[in-house]
N, C-alpha and C. Protein backbone atom coordinates (compact mmCIF):
# COMPACT_ATOMS: atom_id res chain seq x y z
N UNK A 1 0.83 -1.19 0.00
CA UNK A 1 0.00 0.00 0.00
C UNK A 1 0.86 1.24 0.00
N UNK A 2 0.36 2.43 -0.52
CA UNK A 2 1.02 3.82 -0.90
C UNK A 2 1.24 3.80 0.83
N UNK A 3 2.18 5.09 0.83
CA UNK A 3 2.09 5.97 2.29
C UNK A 3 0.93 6.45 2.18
N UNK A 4 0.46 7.12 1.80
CA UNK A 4 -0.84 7.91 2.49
C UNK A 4 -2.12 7.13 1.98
N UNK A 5 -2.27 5.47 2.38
CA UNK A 5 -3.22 5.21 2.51
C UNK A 5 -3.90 5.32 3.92
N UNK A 6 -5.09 5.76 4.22
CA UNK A 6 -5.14 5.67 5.66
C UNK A 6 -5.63 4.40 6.27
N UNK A 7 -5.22 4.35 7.62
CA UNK A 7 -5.14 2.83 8.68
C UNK A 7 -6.48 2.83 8.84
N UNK A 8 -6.79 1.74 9.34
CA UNK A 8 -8.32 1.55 10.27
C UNK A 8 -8.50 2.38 11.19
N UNK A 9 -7.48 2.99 12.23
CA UNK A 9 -8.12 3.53 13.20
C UNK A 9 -8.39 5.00 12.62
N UNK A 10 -7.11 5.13 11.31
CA UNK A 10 -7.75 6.77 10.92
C UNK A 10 -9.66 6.71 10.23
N UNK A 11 -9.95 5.62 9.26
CA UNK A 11 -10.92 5.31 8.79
C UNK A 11 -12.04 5.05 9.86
N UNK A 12 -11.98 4.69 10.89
CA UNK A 12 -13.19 5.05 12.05
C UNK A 12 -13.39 5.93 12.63
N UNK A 13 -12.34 6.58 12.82
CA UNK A 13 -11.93 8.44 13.55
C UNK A 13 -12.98 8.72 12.65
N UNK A 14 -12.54 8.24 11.23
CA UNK A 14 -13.55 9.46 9.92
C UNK A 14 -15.34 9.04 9.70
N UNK A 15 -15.30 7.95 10.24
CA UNK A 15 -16.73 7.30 10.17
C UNK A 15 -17.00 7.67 11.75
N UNK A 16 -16.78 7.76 12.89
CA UNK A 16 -17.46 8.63 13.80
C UNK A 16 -17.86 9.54 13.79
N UNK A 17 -16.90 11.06 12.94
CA UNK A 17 -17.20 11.98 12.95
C UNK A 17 -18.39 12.11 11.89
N UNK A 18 -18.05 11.72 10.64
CA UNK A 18 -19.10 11.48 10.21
C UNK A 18 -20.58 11.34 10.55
N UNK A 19 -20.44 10.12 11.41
CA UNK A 19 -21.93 10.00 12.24
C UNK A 19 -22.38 11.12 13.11
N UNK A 20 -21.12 11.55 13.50
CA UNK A 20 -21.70 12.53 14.78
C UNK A 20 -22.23 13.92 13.77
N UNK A 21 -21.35 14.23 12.99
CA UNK A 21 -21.65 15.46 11.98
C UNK A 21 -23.65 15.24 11.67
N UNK A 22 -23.70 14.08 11.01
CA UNK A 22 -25.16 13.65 10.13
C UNK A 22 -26.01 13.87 11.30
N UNK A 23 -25.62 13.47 12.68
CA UNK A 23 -27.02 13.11 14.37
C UNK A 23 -26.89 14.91 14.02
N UNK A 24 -25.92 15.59 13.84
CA UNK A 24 -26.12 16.93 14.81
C UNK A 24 -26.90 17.83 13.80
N UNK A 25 -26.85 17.61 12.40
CA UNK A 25 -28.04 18.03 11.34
C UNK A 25 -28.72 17.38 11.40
N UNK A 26 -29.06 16.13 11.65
CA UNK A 26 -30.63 15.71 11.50
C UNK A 26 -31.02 16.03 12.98
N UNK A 27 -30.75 16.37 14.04
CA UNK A 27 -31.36 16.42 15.12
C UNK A 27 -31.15 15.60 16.56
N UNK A 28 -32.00 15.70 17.44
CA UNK A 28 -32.52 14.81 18.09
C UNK A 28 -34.21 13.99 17.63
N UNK A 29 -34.19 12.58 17.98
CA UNK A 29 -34.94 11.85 17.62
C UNK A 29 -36.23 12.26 18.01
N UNK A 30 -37.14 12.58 17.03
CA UNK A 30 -38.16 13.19 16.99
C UNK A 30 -39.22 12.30 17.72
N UNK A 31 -40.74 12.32 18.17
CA UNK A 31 -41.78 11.59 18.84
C UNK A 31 -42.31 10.97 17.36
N UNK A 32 -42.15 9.58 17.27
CA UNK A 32 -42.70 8.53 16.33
C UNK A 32 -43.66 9.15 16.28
N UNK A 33 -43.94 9.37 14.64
CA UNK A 33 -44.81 9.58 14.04
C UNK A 33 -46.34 8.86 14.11
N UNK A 34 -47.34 9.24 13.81
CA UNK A 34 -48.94 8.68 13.63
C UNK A 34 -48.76 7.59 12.66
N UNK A 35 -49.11 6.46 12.45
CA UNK A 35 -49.13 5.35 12.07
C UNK A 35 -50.49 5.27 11.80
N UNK A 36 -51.00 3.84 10.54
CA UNK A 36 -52.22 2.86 10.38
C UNK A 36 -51.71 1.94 10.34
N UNK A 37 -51.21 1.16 11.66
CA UNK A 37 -51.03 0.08 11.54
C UNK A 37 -51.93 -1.23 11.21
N UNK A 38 -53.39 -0.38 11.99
CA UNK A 38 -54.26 -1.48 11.54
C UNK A 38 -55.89 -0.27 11.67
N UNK A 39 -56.95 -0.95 10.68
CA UNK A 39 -57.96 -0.34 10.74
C UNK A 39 -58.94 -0.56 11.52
N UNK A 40 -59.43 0.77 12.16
CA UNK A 40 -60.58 0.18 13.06
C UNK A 40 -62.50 0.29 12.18
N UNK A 41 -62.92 -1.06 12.45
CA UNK A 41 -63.80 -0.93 11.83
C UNK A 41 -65.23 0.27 12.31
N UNK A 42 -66.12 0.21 11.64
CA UNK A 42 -66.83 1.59 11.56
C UNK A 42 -67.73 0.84 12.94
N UNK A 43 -68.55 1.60 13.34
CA UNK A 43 -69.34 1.64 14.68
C UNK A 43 -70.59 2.79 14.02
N UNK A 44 -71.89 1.51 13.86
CA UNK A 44 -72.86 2.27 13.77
C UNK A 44 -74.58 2.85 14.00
N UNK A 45 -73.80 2.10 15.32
CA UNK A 45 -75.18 2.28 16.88
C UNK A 45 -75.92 0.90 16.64
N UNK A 46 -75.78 0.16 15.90
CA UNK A 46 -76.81 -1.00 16.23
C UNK A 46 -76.88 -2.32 17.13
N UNK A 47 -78.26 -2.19 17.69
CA UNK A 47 -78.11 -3.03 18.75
C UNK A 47 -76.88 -4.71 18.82
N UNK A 48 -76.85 -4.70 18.00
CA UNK A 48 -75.71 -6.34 17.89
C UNK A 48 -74.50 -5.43 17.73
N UNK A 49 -74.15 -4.49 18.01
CA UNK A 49 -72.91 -3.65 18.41
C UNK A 49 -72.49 -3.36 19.88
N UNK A 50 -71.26 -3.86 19.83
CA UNK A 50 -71.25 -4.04 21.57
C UNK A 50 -70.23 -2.73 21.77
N UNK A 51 -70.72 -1.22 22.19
CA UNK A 51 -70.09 -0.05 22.36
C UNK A 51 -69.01 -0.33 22.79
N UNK A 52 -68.86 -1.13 24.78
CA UNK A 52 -67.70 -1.05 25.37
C UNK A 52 -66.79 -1.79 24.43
N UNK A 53 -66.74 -2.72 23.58
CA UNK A 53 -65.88 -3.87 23.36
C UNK A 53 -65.31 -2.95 21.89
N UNK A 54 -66.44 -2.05 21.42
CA UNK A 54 -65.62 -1.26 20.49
C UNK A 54 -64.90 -0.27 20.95
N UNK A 55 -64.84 0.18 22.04
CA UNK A 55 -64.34 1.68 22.35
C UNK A 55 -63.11 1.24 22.96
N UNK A 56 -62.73 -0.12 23.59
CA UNK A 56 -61.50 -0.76 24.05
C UNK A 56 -60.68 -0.92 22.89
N UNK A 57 -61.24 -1.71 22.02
CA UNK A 57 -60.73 -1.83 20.12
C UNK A 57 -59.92 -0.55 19.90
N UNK A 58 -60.99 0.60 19.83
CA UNK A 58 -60.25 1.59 19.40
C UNK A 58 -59.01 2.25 20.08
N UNK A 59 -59.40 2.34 21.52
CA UNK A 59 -58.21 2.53 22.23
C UNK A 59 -56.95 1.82 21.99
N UNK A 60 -57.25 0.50 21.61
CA UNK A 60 -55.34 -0.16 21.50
C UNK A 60 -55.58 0.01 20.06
N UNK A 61 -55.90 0.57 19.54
CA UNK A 61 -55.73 0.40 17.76
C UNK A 61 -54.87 1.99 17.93
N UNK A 62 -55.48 2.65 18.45
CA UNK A 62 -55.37 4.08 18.58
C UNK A 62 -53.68 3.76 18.70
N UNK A 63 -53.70 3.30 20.13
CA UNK A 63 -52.21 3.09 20.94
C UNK A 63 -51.08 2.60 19.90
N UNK A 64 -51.71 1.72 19.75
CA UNK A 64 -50.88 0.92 18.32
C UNK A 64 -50.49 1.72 16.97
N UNK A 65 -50.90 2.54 16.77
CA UNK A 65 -50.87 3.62 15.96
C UNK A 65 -50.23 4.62 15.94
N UNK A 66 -50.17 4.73 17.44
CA UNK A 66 -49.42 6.15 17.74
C UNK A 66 -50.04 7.21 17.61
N UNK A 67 -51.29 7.25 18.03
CA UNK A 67 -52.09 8.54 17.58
C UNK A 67 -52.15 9.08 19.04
N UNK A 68 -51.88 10.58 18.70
CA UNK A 68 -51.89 11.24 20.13
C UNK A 68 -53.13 11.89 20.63
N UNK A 69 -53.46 11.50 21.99
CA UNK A 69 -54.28 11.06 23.36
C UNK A 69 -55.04 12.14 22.92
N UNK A 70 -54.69 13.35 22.65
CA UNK A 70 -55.31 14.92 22.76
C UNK A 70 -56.34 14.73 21.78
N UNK A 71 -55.85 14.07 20.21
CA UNK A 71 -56.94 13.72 19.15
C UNK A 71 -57.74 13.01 19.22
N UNK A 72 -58.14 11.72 20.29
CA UNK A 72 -59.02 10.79 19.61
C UNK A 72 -60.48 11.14 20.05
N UNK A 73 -60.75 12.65 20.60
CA UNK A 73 -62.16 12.61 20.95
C UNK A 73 -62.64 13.07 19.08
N UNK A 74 -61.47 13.11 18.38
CA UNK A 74 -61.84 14.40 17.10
C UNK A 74 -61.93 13.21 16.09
N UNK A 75 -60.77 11.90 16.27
CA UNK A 75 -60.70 10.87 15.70
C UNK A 75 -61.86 10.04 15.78
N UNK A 76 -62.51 9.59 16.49
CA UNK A 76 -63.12 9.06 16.93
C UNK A 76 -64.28 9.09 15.68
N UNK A 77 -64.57 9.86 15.37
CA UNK A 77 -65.56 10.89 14.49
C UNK A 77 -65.89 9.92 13.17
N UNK A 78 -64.21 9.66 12.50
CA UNK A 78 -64.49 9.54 11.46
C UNK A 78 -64.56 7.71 11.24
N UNK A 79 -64.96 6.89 12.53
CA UNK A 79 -64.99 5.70 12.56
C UNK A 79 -66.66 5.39 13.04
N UNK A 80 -67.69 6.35 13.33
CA UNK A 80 -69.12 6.31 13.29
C UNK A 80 -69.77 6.95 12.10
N UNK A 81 -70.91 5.85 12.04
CA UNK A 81 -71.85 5.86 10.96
C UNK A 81 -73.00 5.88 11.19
N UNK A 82 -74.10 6.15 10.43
CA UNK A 82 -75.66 6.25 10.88
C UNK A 82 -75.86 7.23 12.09
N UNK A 83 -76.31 6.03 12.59
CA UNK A 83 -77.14 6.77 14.05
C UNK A 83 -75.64 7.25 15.08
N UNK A 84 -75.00 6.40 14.91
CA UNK A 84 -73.44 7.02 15.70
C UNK A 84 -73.27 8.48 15.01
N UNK A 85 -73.22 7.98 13.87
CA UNK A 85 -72.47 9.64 13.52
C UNK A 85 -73.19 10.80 13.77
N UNK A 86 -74.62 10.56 13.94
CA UNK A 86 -75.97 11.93 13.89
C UNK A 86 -75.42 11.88 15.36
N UNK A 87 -75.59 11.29 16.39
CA UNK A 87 -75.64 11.12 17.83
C UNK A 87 -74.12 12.05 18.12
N UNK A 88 -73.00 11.51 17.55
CA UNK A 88 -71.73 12.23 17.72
C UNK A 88 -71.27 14.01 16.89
N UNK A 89 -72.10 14.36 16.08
CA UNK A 89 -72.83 15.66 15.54
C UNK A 89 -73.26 16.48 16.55
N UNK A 90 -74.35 15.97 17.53
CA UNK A 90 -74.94 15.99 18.25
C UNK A 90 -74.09 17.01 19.35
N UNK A 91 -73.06 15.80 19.87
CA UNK A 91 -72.49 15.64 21.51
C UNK A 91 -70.85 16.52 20.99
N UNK A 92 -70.64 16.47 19.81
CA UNK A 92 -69.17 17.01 19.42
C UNK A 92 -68.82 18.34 20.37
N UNK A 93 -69.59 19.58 20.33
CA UNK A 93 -69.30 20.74 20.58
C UNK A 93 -68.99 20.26 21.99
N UNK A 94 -70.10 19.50 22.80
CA UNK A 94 -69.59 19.65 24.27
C UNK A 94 -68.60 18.58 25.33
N UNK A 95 -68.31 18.05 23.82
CA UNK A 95 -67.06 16.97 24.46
C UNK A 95 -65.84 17.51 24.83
N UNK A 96 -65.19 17.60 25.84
CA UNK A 96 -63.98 18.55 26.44
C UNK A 96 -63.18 16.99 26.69
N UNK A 97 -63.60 15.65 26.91
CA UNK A 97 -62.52 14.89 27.35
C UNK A 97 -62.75 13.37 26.75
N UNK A 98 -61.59 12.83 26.91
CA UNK A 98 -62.09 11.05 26.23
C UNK A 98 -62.55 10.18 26.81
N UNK A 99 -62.10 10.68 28.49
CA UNK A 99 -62.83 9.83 29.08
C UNK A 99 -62.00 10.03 30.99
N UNK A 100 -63.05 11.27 31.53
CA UNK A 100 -62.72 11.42 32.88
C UNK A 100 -63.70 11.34 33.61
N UNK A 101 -63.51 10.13 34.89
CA UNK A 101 -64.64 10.27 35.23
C UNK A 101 -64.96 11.16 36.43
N UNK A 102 -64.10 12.17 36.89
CA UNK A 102 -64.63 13.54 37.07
C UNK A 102 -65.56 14.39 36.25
N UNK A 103 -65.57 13.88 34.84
CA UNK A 103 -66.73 15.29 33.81
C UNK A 103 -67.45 13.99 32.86
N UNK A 104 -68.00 13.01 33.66
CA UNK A 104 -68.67 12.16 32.65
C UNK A 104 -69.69 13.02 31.42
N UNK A 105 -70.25 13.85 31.95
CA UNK A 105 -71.03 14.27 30.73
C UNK A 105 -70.36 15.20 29.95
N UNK A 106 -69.30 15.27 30.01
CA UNK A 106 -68.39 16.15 29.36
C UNK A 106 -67.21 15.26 28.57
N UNK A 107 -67.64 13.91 28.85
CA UNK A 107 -66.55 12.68 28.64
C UNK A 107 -67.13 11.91 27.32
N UNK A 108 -66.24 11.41 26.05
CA UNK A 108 -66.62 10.86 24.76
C UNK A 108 -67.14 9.59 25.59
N UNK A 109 -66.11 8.55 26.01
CA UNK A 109 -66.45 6.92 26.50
C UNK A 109 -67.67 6.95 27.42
N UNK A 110 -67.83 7.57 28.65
CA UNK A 110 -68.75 6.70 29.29
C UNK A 110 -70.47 7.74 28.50
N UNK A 111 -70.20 8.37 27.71
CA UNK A 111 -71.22 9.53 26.80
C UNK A 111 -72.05 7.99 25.97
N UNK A 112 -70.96 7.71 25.21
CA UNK A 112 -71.04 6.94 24.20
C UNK A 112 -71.24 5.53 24.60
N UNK A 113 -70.43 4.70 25.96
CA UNK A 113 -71.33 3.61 26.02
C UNK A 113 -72.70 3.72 26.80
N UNK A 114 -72.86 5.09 27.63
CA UNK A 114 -74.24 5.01 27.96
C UNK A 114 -75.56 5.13 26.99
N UNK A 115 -75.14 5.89 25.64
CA UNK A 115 -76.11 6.08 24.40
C UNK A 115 -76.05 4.88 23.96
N UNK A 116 -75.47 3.80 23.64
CA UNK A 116 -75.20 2.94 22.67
C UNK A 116 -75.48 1.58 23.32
N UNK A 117 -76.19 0.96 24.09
CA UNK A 117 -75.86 -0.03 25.12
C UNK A 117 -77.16 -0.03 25.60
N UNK A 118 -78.18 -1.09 25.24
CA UNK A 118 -79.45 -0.83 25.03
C UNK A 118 -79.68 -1.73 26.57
N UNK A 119 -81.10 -1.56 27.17
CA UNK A 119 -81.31 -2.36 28.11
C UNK A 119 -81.33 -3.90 27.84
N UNK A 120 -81.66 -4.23 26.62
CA UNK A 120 -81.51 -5.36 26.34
C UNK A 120 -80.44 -6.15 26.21
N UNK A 121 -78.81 -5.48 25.99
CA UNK A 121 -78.19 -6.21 25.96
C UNK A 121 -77.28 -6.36 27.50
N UNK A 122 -77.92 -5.38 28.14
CA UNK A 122 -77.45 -5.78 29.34
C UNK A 122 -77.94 -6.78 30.19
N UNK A 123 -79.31 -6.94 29.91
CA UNK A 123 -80.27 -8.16 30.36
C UNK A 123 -79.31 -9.16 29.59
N UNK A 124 -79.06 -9.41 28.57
CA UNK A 124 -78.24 -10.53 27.64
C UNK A 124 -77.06 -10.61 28.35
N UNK A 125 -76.48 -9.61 28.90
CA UNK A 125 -74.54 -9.61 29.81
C UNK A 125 -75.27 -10.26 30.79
N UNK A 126 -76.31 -9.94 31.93
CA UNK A 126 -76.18 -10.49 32.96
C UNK A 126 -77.02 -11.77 32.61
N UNK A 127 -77.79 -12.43 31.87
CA UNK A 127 -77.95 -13.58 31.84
C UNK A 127 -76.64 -14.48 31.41
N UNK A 128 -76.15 -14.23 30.58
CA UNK A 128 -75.16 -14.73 30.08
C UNK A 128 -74.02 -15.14 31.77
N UNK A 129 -73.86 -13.76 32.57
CA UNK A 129 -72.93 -14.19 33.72
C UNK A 129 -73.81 -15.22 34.74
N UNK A 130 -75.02 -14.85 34.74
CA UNK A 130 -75.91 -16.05 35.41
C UNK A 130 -75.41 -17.44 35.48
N UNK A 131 -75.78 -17.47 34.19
CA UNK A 131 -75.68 -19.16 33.54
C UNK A 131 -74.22 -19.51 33.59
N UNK A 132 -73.29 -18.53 33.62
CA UNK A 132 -71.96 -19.41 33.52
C UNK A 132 -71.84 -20.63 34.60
N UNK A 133 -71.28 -21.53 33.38
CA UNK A 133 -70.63 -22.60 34.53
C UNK A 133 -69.45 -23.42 33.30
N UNK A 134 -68.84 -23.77 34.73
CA UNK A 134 -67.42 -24.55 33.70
C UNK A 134 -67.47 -25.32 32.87
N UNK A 135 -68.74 -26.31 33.39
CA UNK A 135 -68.73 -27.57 32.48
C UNK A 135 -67.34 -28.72 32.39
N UNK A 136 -67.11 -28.78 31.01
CA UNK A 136 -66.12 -29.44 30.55
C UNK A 136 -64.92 -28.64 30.43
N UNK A 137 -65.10 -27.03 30.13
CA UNK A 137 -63.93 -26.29 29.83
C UNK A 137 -63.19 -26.30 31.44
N UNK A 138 -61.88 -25.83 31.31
CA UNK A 138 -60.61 -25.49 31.84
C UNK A 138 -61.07 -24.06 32.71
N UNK A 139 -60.46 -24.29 34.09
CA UNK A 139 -60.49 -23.32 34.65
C UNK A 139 -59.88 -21.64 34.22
N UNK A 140 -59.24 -21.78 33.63
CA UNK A 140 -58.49 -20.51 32.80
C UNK A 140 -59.85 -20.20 31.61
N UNK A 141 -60.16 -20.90 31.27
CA UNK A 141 -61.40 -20.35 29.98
C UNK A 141 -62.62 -20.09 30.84
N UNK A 142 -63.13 -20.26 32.35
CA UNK A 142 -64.09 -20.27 33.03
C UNK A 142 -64.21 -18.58 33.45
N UNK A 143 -62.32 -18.33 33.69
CA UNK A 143 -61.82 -17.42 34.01
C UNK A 143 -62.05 -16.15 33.66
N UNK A 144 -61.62 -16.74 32.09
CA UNK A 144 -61.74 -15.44 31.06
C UNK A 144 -63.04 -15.39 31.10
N UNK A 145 -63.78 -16.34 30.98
CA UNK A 145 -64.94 -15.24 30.18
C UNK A 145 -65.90 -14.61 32.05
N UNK A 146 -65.44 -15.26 33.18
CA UNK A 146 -66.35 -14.49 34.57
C UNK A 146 -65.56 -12.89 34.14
N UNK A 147 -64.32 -13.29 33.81
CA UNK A 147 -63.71 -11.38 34.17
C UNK A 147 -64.51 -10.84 32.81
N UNK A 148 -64.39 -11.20 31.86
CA UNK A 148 -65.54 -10.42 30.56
C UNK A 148 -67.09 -10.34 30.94
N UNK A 149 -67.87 -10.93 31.40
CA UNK A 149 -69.11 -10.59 31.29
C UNK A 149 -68.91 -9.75 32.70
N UNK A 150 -68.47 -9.95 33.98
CA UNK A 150 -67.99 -8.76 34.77
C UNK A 150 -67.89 -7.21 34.66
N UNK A 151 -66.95 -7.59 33.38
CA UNK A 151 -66.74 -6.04 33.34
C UNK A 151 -67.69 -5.47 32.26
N UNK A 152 -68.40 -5.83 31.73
CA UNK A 152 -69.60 -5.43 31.08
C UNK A 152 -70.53 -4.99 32.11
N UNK A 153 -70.63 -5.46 33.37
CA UNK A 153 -71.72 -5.02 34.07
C UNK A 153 -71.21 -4.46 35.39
N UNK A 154 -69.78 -4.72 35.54
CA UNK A 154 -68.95 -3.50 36.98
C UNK A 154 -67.63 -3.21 36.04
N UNK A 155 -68.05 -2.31 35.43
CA UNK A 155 -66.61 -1.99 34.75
C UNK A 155 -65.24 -1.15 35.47
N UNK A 156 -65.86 -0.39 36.86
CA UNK A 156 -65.20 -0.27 38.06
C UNK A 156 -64.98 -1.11 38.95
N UNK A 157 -65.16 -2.51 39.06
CA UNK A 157 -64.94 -3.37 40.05
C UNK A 157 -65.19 -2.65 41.37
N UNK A 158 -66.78 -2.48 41.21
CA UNK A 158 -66.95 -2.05 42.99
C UNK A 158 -67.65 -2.88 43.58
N UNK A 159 -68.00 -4.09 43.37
CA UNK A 159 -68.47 -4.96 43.98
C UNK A 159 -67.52 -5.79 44.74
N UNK A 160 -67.92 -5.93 46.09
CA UNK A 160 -66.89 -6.24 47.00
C UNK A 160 -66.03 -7.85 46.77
N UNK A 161 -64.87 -7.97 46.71
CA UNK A 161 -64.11 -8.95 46.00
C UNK A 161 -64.63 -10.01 47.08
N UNK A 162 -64.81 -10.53 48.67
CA UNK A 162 -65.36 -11.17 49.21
C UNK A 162 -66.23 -12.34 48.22
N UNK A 163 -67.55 -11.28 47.51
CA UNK A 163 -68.95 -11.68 46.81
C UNK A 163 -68.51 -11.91 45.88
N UNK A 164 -67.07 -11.52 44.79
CA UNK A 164 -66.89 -11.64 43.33
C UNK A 164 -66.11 -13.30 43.60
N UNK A 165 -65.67 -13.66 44.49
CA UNK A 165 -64.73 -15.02 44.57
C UNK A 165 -66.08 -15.80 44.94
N UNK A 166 -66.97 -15.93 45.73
CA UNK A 166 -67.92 -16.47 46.27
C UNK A 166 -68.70 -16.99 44.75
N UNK A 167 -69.08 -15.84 43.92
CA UNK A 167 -69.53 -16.03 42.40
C UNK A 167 -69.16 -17.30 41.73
N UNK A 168 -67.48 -16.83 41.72
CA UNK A 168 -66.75 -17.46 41.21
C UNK A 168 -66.24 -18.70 41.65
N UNK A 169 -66.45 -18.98 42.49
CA UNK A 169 -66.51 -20.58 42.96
C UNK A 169 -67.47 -21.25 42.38
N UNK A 170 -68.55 -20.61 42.83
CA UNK A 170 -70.07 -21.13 42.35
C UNK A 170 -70.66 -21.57 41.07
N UNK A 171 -69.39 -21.21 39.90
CA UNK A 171 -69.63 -21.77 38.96
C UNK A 171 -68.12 -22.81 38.70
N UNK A 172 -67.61 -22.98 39.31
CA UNK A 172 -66.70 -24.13 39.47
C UNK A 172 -67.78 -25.18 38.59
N UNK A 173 -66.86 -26.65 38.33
CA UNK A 173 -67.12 -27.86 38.17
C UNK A 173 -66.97 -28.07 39.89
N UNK A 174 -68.44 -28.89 40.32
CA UNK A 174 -68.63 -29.07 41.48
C UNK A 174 -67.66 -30.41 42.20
N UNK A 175 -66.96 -30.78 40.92
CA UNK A 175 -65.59 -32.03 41.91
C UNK A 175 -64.53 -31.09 41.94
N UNK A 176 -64.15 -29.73 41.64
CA UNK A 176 -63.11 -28.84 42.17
C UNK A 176 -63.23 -28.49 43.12
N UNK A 177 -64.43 -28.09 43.71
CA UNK A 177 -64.89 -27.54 45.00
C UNK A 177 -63.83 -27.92 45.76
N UNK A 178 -63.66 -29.08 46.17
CA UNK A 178 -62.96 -29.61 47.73
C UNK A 178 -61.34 -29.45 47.41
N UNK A 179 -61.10 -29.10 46.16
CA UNK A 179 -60.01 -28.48 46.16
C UNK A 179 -59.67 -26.90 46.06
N UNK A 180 -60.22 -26.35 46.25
CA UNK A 180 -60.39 -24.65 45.90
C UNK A 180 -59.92 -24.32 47.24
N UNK A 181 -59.06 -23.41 47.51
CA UNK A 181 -59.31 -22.82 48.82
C UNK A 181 -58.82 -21.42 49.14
N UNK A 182 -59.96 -19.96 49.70
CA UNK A 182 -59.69 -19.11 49.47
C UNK A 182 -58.55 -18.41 50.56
């Protein structure tokens, strides 16, 4: 090799600075951009539409997306149809939050699953938690679905945990019983 080829350590000296030169014009790393990672489907008030189970949807779709917290009472908008969208026309001007439950009537979520969430299908949640029982399935699938129809009908868990385990025994397979112990 000539003399003035340069060594490795001169050739990384020159690829550090390099790097450091390119970070100090492009910046510091900006807040990840808004994403569609995935689409949320439309919501359009009808009774075989289950509000809470869509408004959770949208929240991790949202999250997943990267869409920021401040927008989704505005976002929200363009994922209702029909009777959602006249109803959200409606409630737009006096929505100030997405969901505090200090200003519920000032709040999109509990606005929107109280409009959307007919008496009937709550009669359908709590029959449905009625009738549970294990049967043949696995205690983990008994599981999931006591905490789902639950939170359809105490979505604050204020029912005293004492009465929610007592429930939840009670639909055990009755040869677990003598092994359960709280």
């Amino acid at each position: 090799m000539g003399g003035n080829a340069p060594n490795n350590n001169q050739l990384l000296t020159l690829m550090g600075a390099l790097t450091q030169a390119f970070n100090n014009v492009q910046g510091p790393p900006q807040n990840q951009r808004e994403l569609t990672l995935q689409r949320l489907s439309v919501f359009e008030g009808n009774e075989s539409e289950d509000s809470k189970d869509w408004i959770d949807t949208f929240e991790r779709i949202a999250r997943a997306n990267n869409w920021n917290r401040t927008t989704w009472e505005i976002k929200v908008g363009a994922y209702l149809k029909g009777t959602a969208a006249d109803w959200y026309e409606e409630i737009r001007a006096t929505n100030q939050h997405w969901n505090n439950n200090g200003a519920p009537n000032q709040s999109f979520v509990p606005r929107f699953i109280a409009r959307f969430t007919s008496p009937s299908q709550k009669s359908r949640w709590m029959m449905d938690y009625a009738t549970l029982k294990q049967n043949k399935g696995t205690v983990e699938n008994l599981a999931n679905k006591f905490k789902e129809y639950r939170k359809k009908f105490d979505p604050n868990n204020t029912t005293d945990q004492a009465i929610v385990v007592q429930e939840f025994m009670s639909k055990l397979d009755p040869h677990l019983m003598p092994m359960v112990f709280v």
